[in-house]
N, C-alpha and C. Protein backbone atom coordinates (compact mmCIF):
# COMPACT_ATOMS: atom_id res chain seq x y z
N UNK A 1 120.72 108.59 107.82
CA UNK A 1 121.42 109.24 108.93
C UNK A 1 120.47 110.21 109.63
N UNK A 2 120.75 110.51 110.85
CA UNK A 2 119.69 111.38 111.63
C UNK A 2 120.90 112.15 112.89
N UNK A 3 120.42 113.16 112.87
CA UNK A 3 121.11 114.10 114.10
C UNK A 3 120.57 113.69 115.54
N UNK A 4 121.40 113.81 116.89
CA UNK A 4 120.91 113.95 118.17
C UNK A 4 121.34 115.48 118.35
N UNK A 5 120.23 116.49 118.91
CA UNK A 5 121.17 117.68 119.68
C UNK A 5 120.37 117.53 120.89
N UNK A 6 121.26 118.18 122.12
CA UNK A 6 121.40 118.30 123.16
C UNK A 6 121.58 119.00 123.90
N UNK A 7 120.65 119.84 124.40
CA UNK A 7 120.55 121.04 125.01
C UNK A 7 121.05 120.80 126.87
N UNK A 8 122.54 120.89 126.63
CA UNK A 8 123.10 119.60 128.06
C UNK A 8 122.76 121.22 129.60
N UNK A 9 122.81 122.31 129.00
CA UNK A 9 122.72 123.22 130.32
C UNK A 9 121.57 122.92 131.20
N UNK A 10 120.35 122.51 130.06
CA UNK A 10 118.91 122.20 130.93
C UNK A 10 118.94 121.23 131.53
N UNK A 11 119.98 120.09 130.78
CA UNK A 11 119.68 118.96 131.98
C UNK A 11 119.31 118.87 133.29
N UNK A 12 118.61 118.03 134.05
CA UNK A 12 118.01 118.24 135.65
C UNK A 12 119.18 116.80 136.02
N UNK A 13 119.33 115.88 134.92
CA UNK A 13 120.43 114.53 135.47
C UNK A 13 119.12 113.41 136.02
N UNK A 14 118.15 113.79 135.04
CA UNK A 14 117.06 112.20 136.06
C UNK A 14 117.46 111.26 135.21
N UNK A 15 118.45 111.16 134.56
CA UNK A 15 119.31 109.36 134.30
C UNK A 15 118.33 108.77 133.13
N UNK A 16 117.09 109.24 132.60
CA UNK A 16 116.67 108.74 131.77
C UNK A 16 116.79 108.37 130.33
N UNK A 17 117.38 108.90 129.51
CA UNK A 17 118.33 108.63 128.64
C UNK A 17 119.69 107.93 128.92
N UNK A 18 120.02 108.01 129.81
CA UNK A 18 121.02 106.62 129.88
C UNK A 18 120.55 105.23 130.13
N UNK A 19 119.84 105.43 130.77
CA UNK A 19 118.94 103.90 131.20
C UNK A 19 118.01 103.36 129.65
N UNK A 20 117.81 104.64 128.97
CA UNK A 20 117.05 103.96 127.75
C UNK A 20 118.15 103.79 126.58
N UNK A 21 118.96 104.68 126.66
CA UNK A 21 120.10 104.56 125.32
C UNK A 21 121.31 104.75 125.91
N UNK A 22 122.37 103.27 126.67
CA UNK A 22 122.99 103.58 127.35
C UNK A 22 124.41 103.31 126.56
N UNK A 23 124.09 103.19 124.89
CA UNK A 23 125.23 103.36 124.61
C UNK A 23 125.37 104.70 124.16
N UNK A 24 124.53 105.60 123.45
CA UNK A 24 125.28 107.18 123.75
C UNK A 24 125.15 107.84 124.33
N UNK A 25 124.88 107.30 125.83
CA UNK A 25 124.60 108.58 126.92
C UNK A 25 125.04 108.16 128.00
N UNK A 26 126.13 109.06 128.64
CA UNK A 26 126.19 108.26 130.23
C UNK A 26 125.91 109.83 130.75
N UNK A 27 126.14 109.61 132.57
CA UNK A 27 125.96 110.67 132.90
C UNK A 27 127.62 110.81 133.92
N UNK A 28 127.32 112.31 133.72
CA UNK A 28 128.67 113.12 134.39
C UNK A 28 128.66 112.63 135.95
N UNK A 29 130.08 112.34 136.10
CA UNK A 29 130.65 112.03 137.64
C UNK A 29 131.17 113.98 138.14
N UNK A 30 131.19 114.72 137.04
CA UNK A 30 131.46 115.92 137.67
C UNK A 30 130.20 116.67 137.79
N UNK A 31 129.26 117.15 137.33
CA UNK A 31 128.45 118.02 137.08
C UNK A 31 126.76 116.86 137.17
N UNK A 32 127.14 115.60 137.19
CA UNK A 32 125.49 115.13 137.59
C UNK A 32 124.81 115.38 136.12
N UNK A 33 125.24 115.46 135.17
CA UNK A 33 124.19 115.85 133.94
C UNK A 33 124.83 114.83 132.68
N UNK A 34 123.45 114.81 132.08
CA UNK A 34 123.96 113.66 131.26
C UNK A 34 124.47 114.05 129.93
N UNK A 35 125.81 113.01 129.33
CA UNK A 35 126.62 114.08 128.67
C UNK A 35 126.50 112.55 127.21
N UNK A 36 126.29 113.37 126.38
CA UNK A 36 125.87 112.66 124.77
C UNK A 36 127.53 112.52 124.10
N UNK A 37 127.69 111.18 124.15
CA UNK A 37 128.60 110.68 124.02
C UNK A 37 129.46 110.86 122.50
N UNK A 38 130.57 111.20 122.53
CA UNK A 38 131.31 111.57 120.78
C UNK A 38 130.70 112.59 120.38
N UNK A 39 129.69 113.37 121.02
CA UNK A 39 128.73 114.95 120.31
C UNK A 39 130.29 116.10 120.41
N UNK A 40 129.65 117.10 119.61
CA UNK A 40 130.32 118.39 119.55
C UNK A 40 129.51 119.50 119.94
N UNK A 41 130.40 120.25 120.83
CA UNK A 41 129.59 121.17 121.28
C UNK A 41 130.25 122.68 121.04
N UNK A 42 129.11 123.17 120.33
CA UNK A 42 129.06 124.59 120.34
C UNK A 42 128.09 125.29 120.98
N UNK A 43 128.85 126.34 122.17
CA UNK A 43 127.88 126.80 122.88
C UNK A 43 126.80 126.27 123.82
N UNK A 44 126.99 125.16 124.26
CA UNK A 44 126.64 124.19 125.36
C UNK A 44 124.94 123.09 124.26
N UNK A 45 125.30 123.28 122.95
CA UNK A 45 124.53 122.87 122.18
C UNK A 45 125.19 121.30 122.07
N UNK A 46 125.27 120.23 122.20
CA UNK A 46 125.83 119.01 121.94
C UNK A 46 125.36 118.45 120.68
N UNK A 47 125.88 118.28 119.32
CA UNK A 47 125.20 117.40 118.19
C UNK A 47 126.12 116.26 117.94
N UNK A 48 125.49 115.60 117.22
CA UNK A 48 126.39 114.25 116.65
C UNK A 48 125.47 113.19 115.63
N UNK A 49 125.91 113.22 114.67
CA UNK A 49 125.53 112.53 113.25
C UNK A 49 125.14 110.92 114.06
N UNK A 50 124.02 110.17 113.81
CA UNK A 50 123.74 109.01 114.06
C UNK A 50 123.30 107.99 113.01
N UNK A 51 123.45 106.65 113.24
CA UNK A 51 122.76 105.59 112.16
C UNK A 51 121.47 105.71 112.28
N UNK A 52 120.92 105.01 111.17
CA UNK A 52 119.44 104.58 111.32
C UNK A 52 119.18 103.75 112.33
N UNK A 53 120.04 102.75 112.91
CA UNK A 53 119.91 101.80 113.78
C UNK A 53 119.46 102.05 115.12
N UNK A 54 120.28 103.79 115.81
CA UNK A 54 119.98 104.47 116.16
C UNK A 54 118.70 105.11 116.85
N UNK A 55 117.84 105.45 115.88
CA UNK A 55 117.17 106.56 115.70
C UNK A 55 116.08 106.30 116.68
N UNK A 56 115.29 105.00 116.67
CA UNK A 56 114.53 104.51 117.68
C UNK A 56 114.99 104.31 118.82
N UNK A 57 115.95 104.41 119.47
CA UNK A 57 116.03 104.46 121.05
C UNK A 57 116.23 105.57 121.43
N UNK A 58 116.86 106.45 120.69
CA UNK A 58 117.32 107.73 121.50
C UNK A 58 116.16 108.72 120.99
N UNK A 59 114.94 107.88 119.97
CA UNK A 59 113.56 109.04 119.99
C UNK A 59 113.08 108.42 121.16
N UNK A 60 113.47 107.59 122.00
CA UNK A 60 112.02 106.79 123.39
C UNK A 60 112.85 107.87 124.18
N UNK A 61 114.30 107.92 124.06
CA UNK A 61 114.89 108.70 125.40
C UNK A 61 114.37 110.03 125.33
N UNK A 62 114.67 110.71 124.20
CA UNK A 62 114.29 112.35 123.93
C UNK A 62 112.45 112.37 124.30
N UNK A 63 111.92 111.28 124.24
CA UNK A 63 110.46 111.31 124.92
C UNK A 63 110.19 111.34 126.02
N UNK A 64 111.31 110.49 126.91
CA UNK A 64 111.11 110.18 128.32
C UNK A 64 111.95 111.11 129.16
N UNK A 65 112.56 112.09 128.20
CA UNK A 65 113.46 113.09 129.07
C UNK A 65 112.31 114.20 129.58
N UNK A 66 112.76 114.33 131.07
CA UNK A 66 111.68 115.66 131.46
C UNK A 66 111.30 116.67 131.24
N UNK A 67 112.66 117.59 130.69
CA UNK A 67 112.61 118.75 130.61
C UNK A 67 112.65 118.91 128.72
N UNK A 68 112.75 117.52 127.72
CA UNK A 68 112.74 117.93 126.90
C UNK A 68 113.95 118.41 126.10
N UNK A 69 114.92 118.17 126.46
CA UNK A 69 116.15 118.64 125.58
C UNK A 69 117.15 117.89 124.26
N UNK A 70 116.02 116.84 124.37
CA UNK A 70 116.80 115.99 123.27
C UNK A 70 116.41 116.12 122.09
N UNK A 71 116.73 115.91 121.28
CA UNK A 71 115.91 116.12 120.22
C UNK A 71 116.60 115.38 118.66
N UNK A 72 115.82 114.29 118.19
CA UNK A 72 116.16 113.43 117.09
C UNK A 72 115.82 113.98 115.70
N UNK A 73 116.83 114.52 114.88
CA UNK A 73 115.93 114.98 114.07
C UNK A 73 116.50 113.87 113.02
N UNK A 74 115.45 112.92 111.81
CA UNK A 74 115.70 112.27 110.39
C UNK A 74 116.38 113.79 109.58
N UNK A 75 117.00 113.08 109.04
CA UNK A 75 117.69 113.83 107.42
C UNK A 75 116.97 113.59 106.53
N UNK A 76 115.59 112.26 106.57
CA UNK A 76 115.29 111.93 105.65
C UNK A 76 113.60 113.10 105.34
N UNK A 77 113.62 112.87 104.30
CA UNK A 77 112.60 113.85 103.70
C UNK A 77 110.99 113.66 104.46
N UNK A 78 111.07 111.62 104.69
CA UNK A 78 109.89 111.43 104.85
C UNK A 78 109.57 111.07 106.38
């Protein structure tokens, strides 16, 4: 298992994480920013528990995001 958090205030909305991982990310029809799908948010922090299956697309998105707000972290040791 591996965490996504989501630092959604910085978002700028350049659509890049949806276009790379467009099943947990779409972007907002209200606010233009892209919103991490089933996450919980405390304090405009978005997290949400993910598979291993996972873990490789939404590390290309958290790479290709501009400003940097994604962030994949493994549970695993190694």
């Amino acid at each position: 298992m591996a965490q996504i958090i989501h630092y959604r205030e910085k978002c700028i909305g350049c659509n890049a994480c949806v276009e790379i991982a467009f099943d947990r990310w779409r972007m907002s029809k209200k606010d233009g920013k892209a919103t991490l799908l089933k996450a919980k948010n405390k304090k405009g922090i978005y997290t949400i528990t993910i598979s291993e299956d996972e873990v490789a697309v939404n590390k290309l998105a958290a790479k290709n995001c501009p400003p940097k707000i994604i962030k994949v972290i493994n549970s695993h040791p190694y």
